[in-house]
Protein backbone atom coordinates (compact mmCIF):
# COMPACT_ATOMS: atom_id res chain seq x y z
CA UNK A 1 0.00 0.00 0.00
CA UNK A 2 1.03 3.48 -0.97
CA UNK A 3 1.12 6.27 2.28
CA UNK A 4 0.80 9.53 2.53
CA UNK A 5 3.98 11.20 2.94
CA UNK A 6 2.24 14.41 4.57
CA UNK A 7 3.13 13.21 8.48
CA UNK A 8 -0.15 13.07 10.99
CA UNK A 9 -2.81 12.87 7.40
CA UNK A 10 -4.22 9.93 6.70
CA UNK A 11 -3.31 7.89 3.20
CA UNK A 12 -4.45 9.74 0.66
CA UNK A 13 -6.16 7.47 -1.62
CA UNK A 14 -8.96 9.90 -4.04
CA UNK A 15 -9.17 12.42 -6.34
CA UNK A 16 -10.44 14.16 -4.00
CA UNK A 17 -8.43 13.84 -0.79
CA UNK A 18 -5.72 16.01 -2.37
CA UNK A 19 -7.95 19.00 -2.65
CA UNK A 20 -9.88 18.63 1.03
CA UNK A 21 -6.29 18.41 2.33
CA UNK A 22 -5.15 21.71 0.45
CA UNK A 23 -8.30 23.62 1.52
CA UNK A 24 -8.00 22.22 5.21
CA UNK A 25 -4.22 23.44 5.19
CA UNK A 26 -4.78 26.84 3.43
CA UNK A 27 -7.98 26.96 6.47
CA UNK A 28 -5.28 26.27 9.11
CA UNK A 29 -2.77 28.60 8.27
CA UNK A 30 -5.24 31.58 7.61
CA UNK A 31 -6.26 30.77 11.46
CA UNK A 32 -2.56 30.62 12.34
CA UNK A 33 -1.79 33.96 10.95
CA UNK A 34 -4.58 36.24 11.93
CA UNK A 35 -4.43 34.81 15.53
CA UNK A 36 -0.71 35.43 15.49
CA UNK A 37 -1.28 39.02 13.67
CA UNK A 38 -3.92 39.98 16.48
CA UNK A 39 -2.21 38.80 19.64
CA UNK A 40 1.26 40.52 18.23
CA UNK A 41 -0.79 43.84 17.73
CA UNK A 42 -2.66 43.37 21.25
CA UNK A 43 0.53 42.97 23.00
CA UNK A 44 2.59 45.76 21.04
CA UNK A 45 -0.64 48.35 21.57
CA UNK A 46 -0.61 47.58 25.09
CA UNK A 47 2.98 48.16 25.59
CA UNK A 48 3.01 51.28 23.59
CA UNK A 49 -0.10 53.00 25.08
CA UNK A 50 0.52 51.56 29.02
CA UNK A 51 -0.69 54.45 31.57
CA UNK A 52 2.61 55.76 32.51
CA UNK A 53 1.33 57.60 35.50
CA UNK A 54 -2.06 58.93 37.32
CA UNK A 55 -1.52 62.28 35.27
CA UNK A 56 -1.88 60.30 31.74
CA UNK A 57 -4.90 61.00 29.85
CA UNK A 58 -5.32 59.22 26.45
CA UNK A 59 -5.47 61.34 23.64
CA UNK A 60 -9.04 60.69 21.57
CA UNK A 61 -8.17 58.91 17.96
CA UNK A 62 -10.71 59.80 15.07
CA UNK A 63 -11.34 56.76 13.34
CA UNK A 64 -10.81 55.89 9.92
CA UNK A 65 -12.95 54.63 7.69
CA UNK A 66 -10.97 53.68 4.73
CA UNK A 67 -9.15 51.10 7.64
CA UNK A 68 -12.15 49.88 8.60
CA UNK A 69 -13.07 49.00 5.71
CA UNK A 70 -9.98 47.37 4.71
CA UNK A 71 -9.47 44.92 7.89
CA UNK A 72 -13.16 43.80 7.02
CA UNK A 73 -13.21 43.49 3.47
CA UNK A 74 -9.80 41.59 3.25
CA UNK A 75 -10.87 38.80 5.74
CA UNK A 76 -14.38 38.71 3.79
CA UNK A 77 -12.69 38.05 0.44
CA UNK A 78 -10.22 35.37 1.84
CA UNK A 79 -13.07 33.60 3.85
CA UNK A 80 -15.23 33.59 0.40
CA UNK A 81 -12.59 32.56 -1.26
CA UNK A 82 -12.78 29.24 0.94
CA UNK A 83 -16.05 29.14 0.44
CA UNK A 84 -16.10 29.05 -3.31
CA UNK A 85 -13.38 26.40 -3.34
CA UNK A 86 -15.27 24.28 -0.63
CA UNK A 87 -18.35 24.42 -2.54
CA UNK A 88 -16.74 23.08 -5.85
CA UNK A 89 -15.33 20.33 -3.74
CA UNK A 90 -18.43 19.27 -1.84
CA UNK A 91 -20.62 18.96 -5.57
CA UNK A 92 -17.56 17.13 -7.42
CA UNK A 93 -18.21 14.46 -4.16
CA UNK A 94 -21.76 14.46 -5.03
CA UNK A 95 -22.13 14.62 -8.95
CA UNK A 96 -21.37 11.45 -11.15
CA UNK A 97 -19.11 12.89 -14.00
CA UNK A 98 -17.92 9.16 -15.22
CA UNK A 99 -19.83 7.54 -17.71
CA UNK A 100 -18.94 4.18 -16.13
CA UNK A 101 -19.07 4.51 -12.73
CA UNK A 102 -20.28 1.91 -10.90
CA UNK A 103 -22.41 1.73 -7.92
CA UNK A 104 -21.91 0.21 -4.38
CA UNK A 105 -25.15 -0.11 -2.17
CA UNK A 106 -24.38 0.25 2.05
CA UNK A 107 -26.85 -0.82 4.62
CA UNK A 108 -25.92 0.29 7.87
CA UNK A 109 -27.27 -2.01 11.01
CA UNK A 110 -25.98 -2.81 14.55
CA UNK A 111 -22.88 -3.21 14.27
CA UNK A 112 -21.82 -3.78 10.92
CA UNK A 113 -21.80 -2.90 7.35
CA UNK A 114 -23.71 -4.79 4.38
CA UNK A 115 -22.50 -4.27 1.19
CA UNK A 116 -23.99 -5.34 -1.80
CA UNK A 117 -22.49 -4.88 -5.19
CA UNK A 118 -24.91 -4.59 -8.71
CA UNK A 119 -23.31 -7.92 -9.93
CA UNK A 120 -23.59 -9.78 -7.25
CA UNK A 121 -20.76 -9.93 -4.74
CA UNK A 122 -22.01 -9.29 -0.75
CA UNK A 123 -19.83 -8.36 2.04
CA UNK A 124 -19.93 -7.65 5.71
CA UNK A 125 -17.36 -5.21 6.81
CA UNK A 126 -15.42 -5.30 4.12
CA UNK A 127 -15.34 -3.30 0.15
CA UNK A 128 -13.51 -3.87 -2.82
CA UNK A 129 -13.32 -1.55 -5.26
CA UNK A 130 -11.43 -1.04 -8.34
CA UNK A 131 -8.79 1.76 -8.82
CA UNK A 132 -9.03 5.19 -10.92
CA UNK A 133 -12.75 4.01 -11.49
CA UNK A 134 -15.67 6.36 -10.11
CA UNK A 135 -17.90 4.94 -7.90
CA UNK A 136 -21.49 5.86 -6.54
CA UNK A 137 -22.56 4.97 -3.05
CA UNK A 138 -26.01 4.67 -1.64
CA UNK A 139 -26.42 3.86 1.43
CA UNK A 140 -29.41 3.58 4.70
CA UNK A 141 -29.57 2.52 7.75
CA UNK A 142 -32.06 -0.31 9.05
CA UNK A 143 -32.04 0.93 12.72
CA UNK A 144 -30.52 4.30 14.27
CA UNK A 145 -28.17 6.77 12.33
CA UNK A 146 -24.89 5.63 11.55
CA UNK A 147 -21.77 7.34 9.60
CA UNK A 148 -19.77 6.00 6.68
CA UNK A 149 -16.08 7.16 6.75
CA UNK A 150 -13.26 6.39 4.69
CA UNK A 151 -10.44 8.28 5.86
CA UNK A 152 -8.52 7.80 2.76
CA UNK A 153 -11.25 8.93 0.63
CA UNK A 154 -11.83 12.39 2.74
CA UNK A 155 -15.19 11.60 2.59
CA UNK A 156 -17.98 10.68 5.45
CA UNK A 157 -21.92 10.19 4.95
CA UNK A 158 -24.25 9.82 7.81
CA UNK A 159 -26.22 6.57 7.05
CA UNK A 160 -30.01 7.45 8.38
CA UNK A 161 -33.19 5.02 8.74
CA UNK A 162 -35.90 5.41 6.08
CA UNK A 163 -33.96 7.65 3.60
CA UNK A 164 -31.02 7.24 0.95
CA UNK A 165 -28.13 9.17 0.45
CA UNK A 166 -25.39 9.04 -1.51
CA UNK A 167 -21.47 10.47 -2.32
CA UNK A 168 -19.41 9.62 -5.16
CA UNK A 169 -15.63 8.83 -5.04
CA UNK A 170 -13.00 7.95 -7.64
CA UNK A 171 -9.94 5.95 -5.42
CA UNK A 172 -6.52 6.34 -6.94
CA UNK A 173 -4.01 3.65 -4.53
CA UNK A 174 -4.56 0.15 -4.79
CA UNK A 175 -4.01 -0.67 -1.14
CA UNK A 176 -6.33 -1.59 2.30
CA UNK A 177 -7.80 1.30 4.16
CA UNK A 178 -9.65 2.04 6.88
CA UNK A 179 -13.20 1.96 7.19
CA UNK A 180 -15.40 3.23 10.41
CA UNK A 181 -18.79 4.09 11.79
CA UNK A 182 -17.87 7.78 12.69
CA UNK A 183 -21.40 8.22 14.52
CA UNK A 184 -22.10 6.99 17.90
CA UNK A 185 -24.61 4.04 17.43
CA UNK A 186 -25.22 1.89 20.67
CA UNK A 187 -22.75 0.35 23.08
CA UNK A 188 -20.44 -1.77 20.31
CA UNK A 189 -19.83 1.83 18.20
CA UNK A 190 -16.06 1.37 18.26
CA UNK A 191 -16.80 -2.22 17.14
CA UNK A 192 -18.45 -1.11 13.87
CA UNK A 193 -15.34 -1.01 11.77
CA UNK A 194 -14.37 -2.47 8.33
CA UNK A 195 -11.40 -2.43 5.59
CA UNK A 196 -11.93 -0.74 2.03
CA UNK A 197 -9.71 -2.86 -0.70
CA UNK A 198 -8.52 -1.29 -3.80
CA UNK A 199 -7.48 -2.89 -6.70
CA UNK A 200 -6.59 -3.13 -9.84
CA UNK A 201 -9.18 -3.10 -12.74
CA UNK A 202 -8.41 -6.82 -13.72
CA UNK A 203 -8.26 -8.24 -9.93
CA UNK A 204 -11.42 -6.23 -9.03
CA UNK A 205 -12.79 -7.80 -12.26
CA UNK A 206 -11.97 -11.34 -11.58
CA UNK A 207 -13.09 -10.90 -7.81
CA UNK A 208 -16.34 -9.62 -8.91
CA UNK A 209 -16.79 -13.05 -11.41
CA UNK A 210 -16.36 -15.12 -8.04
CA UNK A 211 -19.53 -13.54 -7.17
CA UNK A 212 -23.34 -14.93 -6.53
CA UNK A 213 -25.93 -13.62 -8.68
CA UNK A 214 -26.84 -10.19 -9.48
CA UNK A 215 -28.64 -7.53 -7.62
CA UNK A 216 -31.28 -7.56 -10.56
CA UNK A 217 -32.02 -11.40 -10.61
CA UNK A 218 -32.35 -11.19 -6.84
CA UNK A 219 -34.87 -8.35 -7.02
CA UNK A 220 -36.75 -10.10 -9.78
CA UNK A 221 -37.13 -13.26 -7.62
CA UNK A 222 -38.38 -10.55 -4.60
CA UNK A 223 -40.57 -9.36 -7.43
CA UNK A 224 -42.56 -12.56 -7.84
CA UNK A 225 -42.18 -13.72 -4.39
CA UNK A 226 -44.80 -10.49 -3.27
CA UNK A 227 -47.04 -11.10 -6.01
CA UNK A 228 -45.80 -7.76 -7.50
CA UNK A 229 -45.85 -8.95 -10.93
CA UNK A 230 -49.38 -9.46 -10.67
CA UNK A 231 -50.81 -5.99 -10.78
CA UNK A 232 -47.29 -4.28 -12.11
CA UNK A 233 -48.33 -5.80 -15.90
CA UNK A 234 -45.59 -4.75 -18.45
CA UNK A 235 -48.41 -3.19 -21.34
CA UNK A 236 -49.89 -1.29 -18.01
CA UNK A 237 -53.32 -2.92 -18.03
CA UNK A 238 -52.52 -4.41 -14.56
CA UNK A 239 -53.90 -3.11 -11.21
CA UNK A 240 -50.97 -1.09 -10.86
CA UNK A 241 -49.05 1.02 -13.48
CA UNK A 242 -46.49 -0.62 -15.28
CA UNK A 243 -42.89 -0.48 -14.21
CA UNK A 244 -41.08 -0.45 -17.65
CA UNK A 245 -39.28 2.44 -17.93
CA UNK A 246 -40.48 4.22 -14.83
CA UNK A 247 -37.32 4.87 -12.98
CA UNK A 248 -36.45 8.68 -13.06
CA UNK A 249 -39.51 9.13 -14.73
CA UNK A 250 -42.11 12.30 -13.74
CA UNK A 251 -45.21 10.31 -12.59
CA UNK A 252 -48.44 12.48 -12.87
CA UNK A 253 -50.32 11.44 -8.86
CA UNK A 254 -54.24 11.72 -7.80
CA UNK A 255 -53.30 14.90 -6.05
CA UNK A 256 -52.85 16.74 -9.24
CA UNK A 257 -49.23 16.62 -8.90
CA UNK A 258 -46.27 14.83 -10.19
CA UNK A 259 -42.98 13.05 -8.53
CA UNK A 260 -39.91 11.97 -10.29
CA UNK A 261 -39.60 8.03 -9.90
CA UNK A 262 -35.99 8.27 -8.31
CA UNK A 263 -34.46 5.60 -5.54
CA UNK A 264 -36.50 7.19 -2.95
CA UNK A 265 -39.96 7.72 -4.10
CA UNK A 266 -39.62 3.76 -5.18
CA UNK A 267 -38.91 2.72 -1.76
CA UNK A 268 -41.95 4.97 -0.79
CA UNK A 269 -44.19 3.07 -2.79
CA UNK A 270 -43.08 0.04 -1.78
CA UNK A 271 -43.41 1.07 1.84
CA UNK A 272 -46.06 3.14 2.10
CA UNK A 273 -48.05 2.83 -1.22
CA UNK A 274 -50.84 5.31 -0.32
CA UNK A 275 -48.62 7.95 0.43
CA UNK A 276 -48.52 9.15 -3.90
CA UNK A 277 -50.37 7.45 -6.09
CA UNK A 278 -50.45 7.50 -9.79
CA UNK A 279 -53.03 9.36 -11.23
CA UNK A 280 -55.87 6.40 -13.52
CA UNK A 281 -55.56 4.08 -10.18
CA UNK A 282 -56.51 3.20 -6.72
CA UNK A 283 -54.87 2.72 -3.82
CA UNK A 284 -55.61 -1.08 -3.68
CA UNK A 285 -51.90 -1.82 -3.24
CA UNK A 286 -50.69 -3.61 0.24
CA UNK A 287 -47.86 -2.29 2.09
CA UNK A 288 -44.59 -4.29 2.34
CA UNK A 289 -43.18 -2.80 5.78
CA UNK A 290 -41.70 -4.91 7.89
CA UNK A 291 -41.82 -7.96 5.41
CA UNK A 292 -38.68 -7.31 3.41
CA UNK A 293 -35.20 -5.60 4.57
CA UNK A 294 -33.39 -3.08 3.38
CA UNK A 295 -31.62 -5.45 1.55
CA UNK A 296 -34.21 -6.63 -0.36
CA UNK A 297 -35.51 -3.18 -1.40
CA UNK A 298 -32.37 -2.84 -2.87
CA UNK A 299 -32.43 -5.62 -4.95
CA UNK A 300 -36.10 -4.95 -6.12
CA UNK A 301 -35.05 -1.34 -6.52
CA UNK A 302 -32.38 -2.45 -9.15
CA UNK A 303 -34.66 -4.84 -10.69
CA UNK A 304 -36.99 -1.62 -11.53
CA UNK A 305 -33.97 0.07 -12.76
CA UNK A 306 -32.94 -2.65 -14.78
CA UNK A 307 -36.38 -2.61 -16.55
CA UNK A 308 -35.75 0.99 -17.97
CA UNK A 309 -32.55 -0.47 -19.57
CA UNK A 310 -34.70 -2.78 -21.41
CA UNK A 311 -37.10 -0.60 -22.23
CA UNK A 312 -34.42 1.80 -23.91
CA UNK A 313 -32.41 -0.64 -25.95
């Protein structure tokens, strides 16, 4: 494995890293130097002015307003200036710029990590990914909230119950890193700790061909094992609307308005089915809570995806 050879930083292992280090350092030393700056002018203002006797009167300064000005406007401009170059960073970790990049699904659950990859690999605690290759997570958590950090990667995502969300990454070090919970979780916290392996394209490759079967075929089996496939009828004449091509669709609801089909609203409907339904039916569909994981949704959630590929070739 490749380190860092900045001492006390983490391996630097992403495209990214590089850049949150810079800004953090630039961040640091700004602090360093105005704190330095103030408590040298304190101390030299102090000295110079000290009450020399009873008899000393200060003599009234008129302000002026062009130095005013100046000490505020020249802090303002640096401190934007971090801004601006923090904001670029935070949306390149959340916007997929690859045309290949590949997704990794995380379910968070005491005490341990479950991840499930599209093709069909599953792991507890541990990741492989493949080098210089940019990669999507999405992630929940079954029970309480939960952090995913990758200190290599610069990057950490609270994991929360009932909603996804998602950072992208591109790793650049083939190597084993570390991989934590960085959100207190229940008494075995420090417990909930994993590895993240990078590799090569061709060894990530052959791993992922030891795998079991896909995301997609498990979600299909899921798919007939509710009876889904009943109502969800492919030419839409079912009970329910068809599924082909629905996935970041705009669905038109009862209500009047319309929701885009993402990751989310599909676990909604899954869920809680009454909660937006599509406009031309009823609300005649069961709810699935507590009868299939987070997991599972998952799988049945690619499944739906996988339709819309279908649909468009």
């Amino acid at each position: 494995m490749q380190h860092n050879t900045m001492p006390f930083f983490p391996d630097s292992a992403s495209t990214i890293a590089p850049e949150i280090d810079g800004l953090m350092i630039a961040e640091l030393l700004f602090s360093v130097f105005f704190s330095v700056l103030i408590f040298a002018i304190v101390v030299y203002f102090a000295l110079k002015y000290k009450r020399k006797s009873e008899d000393d009167r200060p003599v009234h300064i008129h302000g002026s307003l062009v130095l005013e000005i100046a000490w505020s406007l020249i802090p303002f401009i640096m401190i934007l200036g971090f801004f601006v170059v923090g904001t670029r960073v935070f949306f390149r970790a959340y916007t997929v710029e690859a045309a290949n990049t590949m997704e990794i699904f995380v379910t968070g659950k005491q005490w341990m990590w479950k991840i499930q990859h599209p093709e069909g690999p599953r792991e507890i605690n541990e990741m492989h990914l493949p080098v210089n290759r940019q990669v999507k997570f999405t992630m929940i958590a079954e029970d309480v909230i939960h952090s995913y950090f990758i200190p290599a990667f610069r990057l950490k995502k609270d994991v929360i119950p009932g909603r996804y969300t998602s950072f992208v990454v591109t790793p650049t070090k083939v190597g084993k890193y570390h991989l934590f919970c960085a959100e207190y979780c229940g008494t075995q916290h420090s417990g909930m700790v994993g590895s993240v392996y990078v590799m090569e394209e061709s060894d990530y490759e052959k791993w992922v061909a030891g795998g079991d079967e896909s995301m997609t075929a498990r979600g299909e089996a899921l798919f007939g094992q509710y009876g889904c496939s009943t109502c969800h009828l492919p030419n839409g004449k079912g009970r329910g609307p068809s599924l082909i091509g629905v996935y970041n669709s705009m669905q038109k609801l009862q209500t009047g308005g319309s929701v885009k089909a993402d990751e989310s609203y599909l676990r909604e409907s899954i869920l809680n089915p009454r909660a937006k339904v599509v406009e031309g039916f009823q609300a005649v569909m069961p709810t699935f809570q507590g009868q299939i994981s987070e997991e599972g949704l998952l799988q049945v959630i690619a499944y739906i995806k996988s339709l819309e590929k279908e649909e468009g070739q």
